[in-house]
PDB file of N, CA and C in Angstrom:
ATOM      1  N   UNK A   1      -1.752  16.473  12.996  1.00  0.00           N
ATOM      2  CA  UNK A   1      -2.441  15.663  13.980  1.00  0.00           C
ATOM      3  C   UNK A   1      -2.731  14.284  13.379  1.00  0.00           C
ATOM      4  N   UNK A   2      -2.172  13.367  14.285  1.00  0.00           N
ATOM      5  CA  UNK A   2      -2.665  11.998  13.476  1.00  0.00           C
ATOM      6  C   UNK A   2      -4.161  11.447  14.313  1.00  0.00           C
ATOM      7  N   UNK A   3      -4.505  11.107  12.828  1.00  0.00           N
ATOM      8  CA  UNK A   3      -6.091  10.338  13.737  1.00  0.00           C
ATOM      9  C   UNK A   3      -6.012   8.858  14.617  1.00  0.00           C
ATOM     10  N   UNK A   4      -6.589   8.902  15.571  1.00  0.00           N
ATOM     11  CA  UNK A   4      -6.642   8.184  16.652  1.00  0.00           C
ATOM     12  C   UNK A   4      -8.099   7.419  17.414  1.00  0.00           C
ATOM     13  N   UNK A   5      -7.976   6.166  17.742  1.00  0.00           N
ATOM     14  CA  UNK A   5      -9.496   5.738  18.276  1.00  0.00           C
ATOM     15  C   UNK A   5      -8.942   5.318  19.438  1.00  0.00           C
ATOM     16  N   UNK A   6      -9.816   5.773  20.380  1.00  0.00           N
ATOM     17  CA  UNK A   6      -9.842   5.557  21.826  1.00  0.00           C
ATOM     18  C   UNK A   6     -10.654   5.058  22.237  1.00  0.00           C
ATOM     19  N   UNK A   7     -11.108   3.695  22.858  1.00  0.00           N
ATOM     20  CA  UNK A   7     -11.691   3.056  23.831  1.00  0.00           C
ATOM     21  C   UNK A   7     -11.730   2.928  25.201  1.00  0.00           C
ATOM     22  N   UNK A   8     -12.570   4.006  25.582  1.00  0.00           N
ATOM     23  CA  UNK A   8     -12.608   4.004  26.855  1.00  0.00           C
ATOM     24  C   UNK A   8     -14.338   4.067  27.713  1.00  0.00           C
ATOM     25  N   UNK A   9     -14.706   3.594  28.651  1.00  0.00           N
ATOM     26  CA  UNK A   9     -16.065   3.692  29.243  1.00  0.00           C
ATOM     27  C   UNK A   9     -16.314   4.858  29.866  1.00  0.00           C
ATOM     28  N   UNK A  10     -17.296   5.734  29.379  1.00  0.00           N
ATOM     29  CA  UNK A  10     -17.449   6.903  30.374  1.00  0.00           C
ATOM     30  C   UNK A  10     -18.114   6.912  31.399  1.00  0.00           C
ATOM     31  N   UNK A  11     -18.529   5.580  32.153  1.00  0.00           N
ATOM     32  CA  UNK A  11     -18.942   5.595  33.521  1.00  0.00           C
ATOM     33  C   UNK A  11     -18.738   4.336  33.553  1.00  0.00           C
ATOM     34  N   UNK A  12     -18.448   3.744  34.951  1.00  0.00           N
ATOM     35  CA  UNK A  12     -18.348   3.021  35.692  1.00  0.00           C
ATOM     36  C   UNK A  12     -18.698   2.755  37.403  1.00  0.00           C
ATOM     37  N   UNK A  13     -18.379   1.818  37.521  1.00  0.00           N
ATOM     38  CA  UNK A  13     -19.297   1.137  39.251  1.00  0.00           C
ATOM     39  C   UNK A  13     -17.523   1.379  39.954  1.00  0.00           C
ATOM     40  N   UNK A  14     -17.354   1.994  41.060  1.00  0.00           N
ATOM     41  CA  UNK A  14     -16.067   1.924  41.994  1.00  0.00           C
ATOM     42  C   UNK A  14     -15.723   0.558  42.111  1.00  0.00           C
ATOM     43  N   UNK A  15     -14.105   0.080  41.791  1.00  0.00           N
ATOM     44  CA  UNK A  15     -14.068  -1.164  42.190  1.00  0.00           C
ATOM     45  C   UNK A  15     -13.784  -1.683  40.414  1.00  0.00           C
ATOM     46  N   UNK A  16     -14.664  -1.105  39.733  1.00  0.00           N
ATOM     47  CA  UNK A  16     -14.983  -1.940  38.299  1.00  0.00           C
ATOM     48  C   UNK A  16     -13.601  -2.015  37.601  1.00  0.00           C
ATOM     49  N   UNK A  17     -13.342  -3.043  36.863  1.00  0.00           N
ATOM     50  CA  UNK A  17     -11.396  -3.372  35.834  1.00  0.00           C
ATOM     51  C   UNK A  17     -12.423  -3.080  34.618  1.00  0.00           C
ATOM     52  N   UNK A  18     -11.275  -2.087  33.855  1.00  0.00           N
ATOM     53  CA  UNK A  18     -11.892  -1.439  32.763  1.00  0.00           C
ATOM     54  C   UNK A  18     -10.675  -1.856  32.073  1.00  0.00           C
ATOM     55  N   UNK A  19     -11.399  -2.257  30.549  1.00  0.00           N
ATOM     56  CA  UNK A  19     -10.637  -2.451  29.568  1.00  0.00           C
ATOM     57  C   UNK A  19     -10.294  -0.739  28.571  1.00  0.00           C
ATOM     58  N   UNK A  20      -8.614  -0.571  28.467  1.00  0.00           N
ATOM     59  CA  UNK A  20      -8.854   0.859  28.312  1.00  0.00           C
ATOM     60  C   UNK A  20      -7.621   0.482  26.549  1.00  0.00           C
ATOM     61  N   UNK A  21      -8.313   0.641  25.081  1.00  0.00           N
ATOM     62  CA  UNK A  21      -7.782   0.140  24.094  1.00  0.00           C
ATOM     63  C   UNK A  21      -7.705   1.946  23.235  1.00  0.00           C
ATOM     64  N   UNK A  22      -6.232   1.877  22.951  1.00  0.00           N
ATOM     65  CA  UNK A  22      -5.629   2.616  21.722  1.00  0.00           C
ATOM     66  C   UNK A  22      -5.108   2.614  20.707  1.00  0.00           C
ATOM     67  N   UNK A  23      -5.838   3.227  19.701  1.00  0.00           N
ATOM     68  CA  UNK A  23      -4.985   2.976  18.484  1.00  0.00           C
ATOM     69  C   UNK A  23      -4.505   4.271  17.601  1.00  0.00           C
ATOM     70  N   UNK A  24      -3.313   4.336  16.714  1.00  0.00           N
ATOM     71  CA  UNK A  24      -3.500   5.696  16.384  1.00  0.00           C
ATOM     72  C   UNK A  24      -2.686   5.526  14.893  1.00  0.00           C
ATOM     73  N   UNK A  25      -3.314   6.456  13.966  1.00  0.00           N
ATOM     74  CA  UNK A  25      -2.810   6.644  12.913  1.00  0.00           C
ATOM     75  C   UNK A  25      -1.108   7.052  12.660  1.00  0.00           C
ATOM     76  N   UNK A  26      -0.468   5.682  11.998  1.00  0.00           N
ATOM     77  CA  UNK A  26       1.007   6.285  12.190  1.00  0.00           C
ATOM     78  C   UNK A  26       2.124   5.179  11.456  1.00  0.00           C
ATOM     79  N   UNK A  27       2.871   5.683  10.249  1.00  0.00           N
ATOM     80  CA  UNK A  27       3.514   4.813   9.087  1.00  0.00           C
ATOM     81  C   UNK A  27       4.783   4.501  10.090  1.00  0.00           C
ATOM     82  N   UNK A  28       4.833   5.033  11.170  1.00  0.00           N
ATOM     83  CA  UNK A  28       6.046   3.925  11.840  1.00  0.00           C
ATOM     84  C   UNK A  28       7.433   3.770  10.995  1.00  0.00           C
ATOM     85  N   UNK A  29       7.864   4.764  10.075  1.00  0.00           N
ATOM     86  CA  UNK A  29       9.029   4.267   9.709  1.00  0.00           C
ATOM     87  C   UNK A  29      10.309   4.095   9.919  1.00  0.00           C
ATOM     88  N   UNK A  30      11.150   3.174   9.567  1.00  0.00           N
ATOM     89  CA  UNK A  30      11.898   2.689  10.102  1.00  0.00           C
ATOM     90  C   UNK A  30      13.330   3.560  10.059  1.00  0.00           C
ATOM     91  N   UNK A  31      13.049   4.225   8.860  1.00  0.00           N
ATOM     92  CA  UNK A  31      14.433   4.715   8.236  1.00  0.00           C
ATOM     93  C   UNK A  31      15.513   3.912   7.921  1.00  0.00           C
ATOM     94  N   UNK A  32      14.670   2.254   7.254  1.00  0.00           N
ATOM     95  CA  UNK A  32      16.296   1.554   6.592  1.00  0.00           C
ATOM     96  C   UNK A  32      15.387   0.928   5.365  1.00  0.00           C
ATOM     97  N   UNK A  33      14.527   1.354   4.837  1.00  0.00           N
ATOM     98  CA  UNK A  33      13.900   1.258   3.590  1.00  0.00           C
ATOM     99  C   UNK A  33      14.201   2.349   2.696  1.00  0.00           C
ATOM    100  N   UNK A  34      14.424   2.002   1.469  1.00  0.00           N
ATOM    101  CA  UNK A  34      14.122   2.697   0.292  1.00  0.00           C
ATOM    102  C   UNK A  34      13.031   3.497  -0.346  1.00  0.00           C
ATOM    103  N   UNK A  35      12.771   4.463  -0.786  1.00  0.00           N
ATOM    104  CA  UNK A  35      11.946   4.559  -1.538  1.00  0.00           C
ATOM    105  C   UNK A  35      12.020   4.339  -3.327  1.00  0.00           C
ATOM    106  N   UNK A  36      10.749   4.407  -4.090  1.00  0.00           N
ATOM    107  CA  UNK A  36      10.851   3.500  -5.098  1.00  0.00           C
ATOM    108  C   UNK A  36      12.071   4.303  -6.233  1.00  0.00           C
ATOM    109  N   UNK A  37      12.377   5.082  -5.486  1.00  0.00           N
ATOM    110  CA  UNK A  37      13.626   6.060  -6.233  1.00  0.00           C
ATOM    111  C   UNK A  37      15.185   5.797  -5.656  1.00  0.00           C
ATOM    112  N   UNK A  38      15.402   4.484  -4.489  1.00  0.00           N
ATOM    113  CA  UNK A  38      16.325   4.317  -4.236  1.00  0.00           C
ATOM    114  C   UNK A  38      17.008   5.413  -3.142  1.00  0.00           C
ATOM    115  N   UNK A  39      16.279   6.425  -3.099  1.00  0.00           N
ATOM    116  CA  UNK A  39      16.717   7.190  -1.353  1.00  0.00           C
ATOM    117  C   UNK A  39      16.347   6.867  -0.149  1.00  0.00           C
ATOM    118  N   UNK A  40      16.907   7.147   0.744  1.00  0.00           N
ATOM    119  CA  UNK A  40      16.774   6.167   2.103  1.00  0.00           C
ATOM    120  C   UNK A  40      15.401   6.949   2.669  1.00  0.00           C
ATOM    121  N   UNK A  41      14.222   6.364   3.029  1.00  0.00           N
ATOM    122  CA  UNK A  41      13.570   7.088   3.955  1.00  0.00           C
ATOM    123  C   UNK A  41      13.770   7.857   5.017  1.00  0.00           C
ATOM    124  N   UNK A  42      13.506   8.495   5.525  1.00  0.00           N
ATOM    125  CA  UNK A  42      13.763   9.337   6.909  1.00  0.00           C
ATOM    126  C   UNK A  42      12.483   8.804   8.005  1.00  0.00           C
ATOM    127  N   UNK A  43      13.426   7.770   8.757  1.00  0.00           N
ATOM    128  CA  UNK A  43      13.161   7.568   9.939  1.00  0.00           C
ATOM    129  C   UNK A  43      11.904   8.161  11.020  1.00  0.00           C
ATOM    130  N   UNK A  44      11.082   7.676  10.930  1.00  0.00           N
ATOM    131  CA  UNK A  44       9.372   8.404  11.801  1.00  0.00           C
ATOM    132  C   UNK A  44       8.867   7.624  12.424  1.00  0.00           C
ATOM    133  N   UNK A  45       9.650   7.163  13.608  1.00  0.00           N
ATOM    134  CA  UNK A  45       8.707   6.323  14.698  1.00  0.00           C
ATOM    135  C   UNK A  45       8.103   7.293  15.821  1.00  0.00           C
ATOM    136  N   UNK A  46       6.525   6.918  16.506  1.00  0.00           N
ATOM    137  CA  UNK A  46       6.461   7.165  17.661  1.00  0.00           C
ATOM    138  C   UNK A  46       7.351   6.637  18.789  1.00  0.00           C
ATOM    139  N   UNK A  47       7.734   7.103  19.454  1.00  0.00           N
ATOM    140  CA  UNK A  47       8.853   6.868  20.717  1.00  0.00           C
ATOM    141  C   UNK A  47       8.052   6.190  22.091  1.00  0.00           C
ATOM    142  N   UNK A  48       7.610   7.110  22.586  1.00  0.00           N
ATOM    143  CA  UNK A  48       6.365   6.868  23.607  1.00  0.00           C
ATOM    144  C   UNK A  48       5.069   6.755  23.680  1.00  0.00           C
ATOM    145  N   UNK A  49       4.162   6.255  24.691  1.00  0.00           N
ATOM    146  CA  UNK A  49       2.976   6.340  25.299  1.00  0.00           C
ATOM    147  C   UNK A  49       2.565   6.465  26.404  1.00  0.00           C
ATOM    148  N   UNK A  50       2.217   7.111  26.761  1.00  0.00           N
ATOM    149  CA  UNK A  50       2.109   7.092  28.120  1.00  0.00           C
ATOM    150  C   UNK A  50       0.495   7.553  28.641  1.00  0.00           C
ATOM    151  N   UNK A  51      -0.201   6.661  29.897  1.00  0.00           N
ATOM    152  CA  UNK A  51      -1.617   7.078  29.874  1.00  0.00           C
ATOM    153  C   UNK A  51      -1.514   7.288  31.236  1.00  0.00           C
ATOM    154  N   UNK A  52      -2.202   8.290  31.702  1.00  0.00           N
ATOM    155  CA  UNK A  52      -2.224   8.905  32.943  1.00  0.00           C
ATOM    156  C   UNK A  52      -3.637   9.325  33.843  1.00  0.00           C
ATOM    157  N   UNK A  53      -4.315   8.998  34.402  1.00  0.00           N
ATOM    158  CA  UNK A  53      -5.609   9.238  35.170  1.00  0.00           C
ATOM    159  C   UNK A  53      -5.397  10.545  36.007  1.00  0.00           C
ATOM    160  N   UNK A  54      -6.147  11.394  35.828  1.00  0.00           N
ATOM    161  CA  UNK A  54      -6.351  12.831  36.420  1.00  0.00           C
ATOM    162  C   UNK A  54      -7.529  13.042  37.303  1.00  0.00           C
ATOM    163  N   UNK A  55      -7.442  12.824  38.240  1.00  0.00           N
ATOM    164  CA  UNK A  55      -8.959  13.078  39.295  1.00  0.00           C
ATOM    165  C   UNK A  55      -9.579  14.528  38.682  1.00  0.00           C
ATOM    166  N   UNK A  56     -11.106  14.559  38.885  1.00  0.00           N
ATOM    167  CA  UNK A  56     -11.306  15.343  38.652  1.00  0.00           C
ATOM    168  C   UNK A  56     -11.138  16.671  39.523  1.00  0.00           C
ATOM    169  N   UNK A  57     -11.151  17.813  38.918  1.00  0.00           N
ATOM    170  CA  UNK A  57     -10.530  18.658  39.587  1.00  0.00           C
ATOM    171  C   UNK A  57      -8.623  18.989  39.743  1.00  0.00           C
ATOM    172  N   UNK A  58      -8.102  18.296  38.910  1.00  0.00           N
ATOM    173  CA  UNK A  58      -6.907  18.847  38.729  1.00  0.00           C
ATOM    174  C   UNK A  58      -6.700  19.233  37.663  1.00  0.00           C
ATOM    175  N   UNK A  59      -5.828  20.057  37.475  1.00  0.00           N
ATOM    176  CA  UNK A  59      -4.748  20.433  36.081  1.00  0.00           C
ATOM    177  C   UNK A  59      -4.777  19.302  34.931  1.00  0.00           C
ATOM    178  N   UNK A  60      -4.074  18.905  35.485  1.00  0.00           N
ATOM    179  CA  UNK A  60      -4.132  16.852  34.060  1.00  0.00           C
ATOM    180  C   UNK A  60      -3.545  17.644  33.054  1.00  0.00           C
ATOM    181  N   UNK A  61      -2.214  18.680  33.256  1.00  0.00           N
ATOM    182  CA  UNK A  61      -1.330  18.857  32.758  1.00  0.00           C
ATOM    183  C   UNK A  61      -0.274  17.686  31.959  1.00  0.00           C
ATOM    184  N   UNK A  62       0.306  16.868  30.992  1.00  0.00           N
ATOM    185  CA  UNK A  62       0.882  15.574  30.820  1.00  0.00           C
ATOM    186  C   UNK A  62       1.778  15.396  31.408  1.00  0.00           C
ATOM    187  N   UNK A  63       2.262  14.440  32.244  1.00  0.00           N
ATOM    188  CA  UNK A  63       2.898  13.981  33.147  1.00  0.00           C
ATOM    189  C   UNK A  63       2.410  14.391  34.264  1.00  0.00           C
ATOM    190  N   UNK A  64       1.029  14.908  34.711  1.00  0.00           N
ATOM    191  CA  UNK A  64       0.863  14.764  35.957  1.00  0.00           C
ATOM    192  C   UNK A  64      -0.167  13.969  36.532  1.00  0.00           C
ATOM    193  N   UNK A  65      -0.971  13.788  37.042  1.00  0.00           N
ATOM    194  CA  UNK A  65      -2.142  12.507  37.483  1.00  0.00           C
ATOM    195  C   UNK A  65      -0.834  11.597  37.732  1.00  0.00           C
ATOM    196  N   UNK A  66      -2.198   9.990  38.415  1.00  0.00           N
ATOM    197  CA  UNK A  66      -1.152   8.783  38.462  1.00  0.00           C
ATOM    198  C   UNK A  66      -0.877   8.187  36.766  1.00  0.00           C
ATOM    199  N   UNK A  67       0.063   8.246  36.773  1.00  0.00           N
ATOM    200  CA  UNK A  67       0.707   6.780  35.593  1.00  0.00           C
ATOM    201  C   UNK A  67      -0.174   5.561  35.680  1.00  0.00           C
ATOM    202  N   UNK A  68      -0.855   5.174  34.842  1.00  0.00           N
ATOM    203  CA  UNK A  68      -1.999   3.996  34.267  1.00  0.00           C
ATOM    204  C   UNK A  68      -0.830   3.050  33.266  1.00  0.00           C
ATOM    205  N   UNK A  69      -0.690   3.754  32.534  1.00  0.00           N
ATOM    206  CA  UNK A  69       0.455   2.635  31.615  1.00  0.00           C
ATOM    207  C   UNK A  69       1.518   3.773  30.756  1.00  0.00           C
ATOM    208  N   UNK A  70       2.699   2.758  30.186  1.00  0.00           N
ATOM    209  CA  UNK A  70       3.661   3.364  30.020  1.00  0.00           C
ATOM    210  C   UNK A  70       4.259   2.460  28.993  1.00  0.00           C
ATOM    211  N   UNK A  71       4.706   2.716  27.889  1.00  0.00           N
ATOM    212  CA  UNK A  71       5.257   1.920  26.680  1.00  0.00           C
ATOM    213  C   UNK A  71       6.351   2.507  26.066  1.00  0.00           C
ATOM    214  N   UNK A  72       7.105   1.966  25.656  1.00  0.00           N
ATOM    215  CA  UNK A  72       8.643   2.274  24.809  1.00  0.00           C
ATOM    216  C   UNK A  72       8.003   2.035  22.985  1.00  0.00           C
ATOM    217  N   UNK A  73       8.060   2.524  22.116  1.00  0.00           N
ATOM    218  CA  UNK A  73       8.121   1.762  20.804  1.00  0.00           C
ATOM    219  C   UNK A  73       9.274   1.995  19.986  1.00  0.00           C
ATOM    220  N   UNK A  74       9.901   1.105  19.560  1.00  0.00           N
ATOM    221  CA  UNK A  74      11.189   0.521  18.642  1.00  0.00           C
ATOM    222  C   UNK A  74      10.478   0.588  17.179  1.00  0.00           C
ATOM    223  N   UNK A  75      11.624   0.443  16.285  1.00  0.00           N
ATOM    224  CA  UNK A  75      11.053  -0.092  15.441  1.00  0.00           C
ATOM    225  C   UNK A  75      10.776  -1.039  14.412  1.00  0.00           C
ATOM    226  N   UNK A  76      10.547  -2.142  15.034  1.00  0.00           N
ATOM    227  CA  UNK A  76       9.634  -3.263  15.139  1.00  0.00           C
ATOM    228  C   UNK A  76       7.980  -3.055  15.100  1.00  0.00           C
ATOM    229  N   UNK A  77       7.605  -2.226  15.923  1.00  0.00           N
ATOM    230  CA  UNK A  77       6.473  -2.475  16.098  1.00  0.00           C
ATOM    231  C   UNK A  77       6.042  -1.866  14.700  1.00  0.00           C
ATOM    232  N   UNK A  78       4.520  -2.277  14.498  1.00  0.00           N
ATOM    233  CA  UNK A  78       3.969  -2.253  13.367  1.00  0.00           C
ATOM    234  C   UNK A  78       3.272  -0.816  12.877  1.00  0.00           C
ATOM    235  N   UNK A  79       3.167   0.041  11.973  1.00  0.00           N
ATOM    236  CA  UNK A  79       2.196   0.916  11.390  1.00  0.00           C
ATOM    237  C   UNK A  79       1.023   0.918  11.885  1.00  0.00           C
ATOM    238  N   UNK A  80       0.380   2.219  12.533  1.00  0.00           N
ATOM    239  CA  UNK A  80      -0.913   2.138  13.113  1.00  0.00           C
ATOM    240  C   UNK A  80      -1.029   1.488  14.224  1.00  0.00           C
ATOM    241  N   UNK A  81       0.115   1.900  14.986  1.00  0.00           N
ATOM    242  CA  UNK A  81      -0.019   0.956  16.572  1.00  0.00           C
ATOM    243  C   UNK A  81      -1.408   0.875  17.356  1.00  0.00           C
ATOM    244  N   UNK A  82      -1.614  -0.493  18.004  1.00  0.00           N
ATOM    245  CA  UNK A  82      -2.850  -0.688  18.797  1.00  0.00           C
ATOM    246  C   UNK A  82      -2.176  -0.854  20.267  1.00  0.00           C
ATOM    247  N   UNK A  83      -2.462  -0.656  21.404  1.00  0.00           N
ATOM    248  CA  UNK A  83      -2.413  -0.629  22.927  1.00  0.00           C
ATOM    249  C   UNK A  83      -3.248  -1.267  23.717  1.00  0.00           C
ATOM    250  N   UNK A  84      -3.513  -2.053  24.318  1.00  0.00           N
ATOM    251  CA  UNK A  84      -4.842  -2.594  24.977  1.00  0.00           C
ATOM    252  C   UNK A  84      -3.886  -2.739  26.520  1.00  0.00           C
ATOM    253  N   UNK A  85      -4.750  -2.278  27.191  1.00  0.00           N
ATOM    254  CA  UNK A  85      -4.413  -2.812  28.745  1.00  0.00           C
ATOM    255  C   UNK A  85      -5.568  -2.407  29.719  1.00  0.00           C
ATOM    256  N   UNK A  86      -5.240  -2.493  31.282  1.00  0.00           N
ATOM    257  CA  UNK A  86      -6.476  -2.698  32.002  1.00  0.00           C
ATOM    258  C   UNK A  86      -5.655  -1.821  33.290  1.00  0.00           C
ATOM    259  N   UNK A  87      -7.163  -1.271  34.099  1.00  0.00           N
ATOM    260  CA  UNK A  87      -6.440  -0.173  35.311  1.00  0.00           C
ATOM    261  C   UNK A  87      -8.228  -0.460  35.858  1.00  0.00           C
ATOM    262  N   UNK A  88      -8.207  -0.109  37.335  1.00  0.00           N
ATOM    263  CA  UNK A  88      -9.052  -0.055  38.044  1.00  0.00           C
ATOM    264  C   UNK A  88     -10.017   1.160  38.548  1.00  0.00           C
ATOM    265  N   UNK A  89     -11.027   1.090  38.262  1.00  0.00           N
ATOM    266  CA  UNK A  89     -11.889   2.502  38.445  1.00  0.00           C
ATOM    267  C   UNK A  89     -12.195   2.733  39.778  1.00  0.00           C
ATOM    268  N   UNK A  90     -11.656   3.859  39.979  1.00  0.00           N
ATOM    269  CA  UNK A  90     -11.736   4.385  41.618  1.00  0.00           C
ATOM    270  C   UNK A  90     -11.928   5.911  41.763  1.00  0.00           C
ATOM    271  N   UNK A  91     -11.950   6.544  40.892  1.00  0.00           N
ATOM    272  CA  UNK A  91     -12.582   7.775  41.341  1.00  0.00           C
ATOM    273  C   UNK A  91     -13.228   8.464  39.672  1.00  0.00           C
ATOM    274  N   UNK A  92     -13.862   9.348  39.597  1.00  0.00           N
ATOM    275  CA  UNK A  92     -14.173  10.108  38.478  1.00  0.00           C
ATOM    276  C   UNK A  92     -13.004  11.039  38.296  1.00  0.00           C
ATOM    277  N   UNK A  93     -13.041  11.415  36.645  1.00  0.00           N
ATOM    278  CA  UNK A  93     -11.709  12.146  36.408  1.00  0.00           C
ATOM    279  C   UNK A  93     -11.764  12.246  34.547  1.00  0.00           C
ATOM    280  N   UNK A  94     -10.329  11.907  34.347  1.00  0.00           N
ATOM    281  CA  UNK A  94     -10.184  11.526  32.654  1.00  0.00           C
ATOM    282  C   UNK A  94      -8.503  11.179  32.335  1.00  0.00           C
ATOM    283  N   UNK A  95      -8.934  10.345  31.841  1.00  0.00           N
ATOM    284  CA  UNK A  95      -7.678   9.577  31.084  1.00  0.00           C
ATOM    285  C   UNK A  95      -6.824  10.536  30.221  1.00  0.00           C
ATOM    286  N   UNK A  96      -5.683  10.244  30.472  1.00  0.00           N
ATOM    287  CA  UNK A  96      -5.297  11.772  29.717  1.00  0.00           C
ATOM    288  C   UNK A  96      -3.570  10.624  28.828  1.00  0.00           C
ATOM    289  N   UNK A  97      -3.997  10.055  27.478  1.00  0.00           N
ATOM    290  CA  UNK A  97      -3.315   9.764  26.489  1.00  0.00           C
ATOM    291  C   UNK A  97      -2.247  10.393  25.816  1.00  0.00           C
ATOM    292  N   UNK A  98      -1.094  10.127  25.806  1.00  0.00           N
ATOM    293  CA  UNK A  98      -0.101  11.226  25.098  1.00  0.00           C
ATOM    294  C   UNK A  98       1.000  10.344  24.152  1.00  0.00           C
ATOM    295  N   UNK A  99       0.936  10.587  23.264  1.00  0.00           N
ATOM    296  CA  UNK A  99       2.096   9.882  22.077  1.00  0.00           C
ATOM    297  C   UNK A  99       3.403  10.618  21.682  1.00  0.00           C
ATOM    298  N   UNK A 100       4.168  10.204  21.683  1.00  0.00           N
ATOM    299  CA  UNK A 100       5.636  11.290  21.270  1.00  0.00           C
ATOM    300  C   UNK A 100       6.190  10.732  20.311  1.00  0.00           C
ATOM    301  N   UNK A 101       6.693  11.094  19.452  1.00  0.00           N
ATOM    302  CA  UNK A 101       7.911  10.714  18.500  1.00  0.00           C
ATOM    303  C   UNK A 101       9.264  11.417  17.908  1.00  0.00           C
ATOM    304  N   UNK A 102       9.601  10.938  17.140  1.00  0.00           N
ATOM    305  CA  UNK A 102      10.342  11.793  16.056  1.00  0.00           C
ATOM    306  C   UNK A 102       9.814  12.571  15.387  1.00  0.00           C
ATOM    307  N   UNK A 103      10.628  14.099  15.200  1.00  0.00           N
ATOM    308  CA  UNK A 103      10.139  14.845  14.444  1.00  0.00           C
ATOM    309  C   UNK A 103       9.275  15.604  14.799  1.00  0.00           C
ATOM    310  N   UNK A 104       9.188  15.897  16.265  1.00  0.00           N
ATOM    311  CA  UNK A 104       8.729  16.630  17.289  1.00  0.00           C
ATOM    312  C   UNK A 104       7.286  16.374  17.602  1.00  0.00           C
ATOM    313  N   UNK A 105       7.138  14.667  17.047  1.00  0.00           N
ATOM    314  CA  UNK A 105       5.649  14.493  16.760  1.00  0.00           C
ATOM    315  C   UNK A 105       5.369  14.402  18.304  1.00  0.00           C
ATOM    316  N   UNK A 106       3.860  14.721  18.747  1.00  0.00           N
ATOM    317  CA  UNK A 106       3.107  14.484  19.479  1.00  0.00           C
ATOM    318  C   UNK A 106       1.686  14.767  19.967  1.00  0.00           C
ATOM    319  N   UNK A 107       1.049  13.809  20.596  1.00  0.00           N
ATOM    320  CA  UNK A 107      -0.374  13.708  20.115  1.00  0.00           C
ATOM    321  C   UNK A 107      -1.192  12.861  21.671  1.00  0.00           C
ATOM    322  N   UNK A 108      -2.098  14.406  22.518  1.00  0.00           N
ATOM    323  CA  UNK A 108      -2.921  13.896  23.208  1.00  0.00           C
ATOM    324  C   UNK A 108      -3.704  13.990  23.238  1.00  0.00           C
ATOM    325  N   UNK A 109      -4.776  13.242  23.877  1.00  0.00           N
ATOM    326  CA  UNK A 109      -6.251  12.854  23.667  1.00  0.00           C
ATOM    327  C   UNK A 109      -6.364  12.766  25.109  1.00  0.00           C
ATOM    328  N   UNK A 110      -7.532  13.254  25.655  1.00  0.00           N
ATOM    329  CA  UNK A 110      -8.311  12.958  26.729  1.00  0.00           C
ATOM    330  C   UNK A 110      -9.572  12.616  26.834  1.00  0.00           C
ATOM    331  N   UNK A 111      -9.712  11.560  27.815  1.00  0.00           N
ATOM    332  CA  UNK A 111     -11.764  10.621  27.956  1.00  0.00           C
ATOM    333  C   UNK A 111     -12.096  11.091  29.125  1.00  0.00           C
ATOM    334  N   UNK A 112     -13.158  11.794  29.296  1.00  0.00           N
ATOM    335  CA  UNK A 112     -13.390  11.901  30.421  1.00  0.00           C
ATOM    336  C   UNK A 112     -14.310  10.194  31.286  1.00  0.00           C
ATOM    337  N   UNK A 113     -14.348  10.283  32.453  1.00  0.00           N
ATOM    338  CA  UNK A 113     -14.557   8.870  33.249  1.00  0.00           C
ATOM    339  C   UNK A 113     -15.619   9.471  34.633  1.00  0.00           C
ATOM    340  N   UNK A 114     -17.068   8.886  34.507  1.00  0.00           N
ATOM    341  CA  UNK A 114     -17.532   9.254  35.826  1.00  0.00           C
ATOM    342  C   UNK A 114     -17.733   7.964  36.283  1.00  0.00           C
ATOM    343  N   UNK A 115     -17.388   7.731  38.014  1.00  0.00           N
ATOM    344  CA  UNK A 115     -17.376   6.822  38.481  1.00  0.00           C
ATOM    345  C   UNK A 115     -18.465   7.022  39.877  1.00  0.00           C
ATOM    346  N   UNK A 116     -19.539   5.979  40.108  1.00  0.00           N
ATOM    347  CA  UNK A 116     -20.671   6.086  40.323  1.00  0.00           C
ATOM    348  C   UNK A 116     -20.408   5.197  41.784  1.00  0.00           C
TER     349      UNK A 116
END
């Protein structure tokens, strides 16, 4: 399990733009570096992200709720990826976070959200 910080508000006003920020523990490698012994690393990127809102009262099985945001990662992106984006609060429920990679990695987190 990689460690992970999630920023999210657990209540909000209907109507309210919530800032919703992720970050998660992760060496991102590339697999075209060396190690200090001259063998090639083996390749360990996260692949996906994907964040999904689950009303309350459903399953919030992954991939089901609406789609909130959705990301590709290459590798380019940096070690210890950060995420920041924004979605609109309209009902109570929970954010339901999911990371995939190589190497059968994957890693979800859920916030729950009451909306007032």
């Amino acid at each position: 399990m990689a460690r992970n910080i999630l920023t999210v508000p657990t209540t909000a006003k209907a109507g309210d733009i919530l800032e919703l920020r992720a970050l998660i523990q992760h060496p991102m490698e590339t697999g075209y570096r060396r190690s200090s012994e001259g063998v090639m690393m083996a390749r360990d990127l996260i692949r996906n992200f994907t964040c999904h809102f689950v009303e309350a009262g459903a399953s919030g099985k992954a991939g089901e709720g609406e789609l909130v945001f959705a990301a590709k990662l290459f590798a380019a992106v940096s070690a210890n990826p950060y995420l920041s984006f924004h979605t609109i609060a309209f009902a109570s429920g929970s954010f339901l976070f999911v990371w995939t990679g190589d190497n059968g990695f994957k890693q979800t987190e859920r916030v729950a959200i009451t909306v007032r």
